[in-house]
C-alpha atoms as a PDB file:
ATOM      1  CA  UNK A   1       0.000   0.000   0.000  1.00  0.00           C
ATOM      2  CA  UNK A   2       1.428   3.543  -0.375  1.00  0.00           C
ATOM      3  CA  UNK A   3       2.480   5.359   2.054  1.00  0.00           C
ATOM      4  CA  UNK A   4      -0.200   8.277   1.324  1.00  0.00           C
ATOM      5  CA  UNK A   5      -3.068   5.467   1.291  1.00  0.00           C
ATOM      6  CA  UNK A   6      -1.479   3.905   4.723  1.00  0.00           C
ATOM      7  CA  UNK A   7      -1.815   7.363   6.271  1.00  0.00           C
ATOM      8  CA  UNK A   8      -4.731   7.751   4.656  1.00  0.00           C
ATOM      9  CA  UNK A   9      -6.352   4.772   6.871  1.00  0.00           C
ATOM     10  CA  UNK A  10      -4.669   5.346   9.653  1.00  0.00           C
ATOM     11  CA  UNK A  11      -6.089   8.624  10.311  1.00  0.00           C
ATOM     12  CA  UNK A  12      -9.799   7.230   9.294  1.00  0.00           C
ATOM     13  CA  UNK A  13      -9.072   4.605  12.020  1.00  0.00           C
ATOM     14  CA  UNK A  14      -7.928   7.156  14.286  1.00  0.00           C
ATOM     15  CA  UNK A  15     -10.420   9.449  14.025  1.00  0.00           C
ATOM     16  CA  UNK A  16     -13.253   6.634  14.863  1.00  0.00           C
ATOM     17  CA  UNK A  17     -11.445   5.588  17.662  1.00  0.00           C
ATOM     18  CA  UNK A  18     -11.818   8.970  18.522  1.00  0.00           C
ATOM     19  CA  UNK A  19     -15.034   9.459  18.388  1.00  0.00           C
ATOM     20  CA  UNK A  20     -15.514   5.731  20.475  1.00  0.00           C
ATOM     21  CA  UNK A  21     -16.228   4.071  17.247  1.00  0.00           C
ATOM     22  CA  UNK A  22     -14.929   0.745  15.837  1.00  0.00           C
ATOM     23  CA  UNK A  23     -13.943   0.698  12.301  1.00  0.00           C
ATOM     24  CA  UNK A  24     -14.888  -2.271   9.599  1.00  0.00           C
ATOM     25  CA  UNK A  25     -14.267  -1.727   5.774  1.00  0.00           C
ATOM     26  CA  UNK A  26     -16.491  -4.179   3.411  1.00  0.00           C
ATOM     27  CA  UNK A  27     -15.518  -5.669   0.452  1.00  0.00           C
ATOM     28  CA  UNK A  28     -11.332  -5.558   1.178  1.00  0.00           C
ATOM     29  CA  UNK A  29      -9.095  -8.366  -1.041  1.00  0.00           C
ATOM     30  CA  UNK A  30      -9.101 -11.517   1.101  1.00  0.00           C
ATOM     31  CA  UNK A  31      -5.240 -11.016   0.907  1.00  0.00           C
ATOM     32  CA  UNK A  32      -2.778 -11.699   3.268  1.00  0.00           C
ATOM     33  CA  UNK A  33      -1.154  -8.157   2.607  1.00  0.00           C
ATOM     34  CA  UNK A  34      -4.452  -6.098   2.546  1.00  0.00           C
ATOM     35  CA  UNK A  35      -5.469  -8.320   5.799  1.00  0.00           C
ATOM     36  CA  UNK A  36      -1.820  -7.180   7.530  1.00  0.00           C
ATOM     37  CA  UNK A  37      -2.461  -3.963   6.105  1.00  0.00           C
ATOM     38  CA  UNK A  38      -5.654  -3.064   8.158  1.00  0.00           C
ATOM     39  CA  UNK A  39      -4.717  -4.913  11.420  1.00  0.00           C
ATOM     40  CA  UNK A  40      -1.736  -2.683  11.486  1.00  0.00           C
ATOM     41  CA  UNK A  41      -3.645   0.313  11.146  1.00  0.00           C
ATOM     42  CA  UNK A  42      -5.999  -0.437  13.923  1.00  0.00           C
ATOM     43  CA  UNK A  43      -8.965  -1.650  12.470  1.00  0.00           C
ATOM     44  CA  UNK A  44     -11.602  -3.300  14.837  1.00  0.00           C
ATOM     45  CA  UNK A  45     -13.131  -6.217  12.245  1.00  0.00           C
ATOM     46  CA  UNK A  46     -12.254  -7.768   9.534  1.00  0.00           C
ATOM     47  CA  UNK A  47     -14.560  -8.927   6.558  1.00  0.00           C
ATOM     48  CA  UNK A  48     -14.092 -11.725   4.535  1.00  0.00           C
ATOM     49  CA  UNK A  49     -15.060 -14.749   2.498  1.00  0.00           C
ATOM     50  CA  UNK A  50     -12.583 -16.710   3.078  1.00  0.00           C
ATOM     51  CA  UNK A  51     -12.818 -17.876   6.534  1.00  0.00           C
ATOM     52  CA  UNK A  52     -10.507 -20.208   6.608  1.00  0.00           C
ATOM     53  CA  UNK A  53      -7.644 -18.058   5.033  1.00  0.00           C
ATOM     54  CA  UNK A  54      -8.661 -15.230   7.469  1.00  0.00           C
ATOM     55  CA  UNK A  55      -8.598 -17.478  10.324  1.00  0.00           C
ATOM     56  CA  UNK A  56      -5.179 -18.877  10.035  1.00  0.00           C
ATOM     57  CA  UNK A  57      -3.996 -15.312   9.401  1.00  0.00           C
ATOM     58  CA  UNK A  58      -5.586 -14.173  13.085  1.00  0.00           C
ATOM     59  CA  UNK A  59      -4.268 -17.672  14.333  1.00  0.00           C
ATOM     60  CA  UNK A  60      -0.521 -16.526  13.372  1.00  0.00           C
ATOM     61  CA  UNK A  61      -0.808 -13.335  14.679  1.00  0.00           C
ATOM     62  CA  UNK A  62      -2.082 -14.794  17.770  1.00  0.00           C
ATOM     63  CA  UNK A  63       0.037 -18.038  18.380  1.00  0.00           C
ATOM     64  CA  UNK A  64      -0.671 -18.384  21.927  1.00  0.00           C
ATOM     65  CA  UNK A  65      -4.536 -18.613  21.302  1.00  0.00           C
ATOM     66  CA  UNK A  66      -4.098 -22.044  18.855  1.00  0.00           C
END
């Protein structure tokens, strides 16, 4: 992602959080990247169709919850 867009999200996120809100985009890539992406900017919930895919991202983020 560029570094404009990052900031970009970042400050969306930020500004929620701000205002006691949680943040969830629809329709992102089920993507490894775009998943790493929005964790690292602080969003709340992810959407996706794959499931699976999304779960053993969350899983290795999370090793101690296998």
């Amino acid at each position: 992602m560029p570094e404009q867009e990052a900031q970009k999200l970042r400050g969306i996120v930020k500004k929620a959080h701000a205002k006691g809100r949680r943040v969830r985009f629809w329709a992102t890539p089920d993507d490894l990247a775009v998943w790493r992406e929005l964790v690292d900017a602080g969003v709340d919930l992810l959407n996706a169709d794959d499931l699976a895919g999304l779960e053993r991202f969350l899983r290795s983020q999370n090793p101690e919850e296998r």
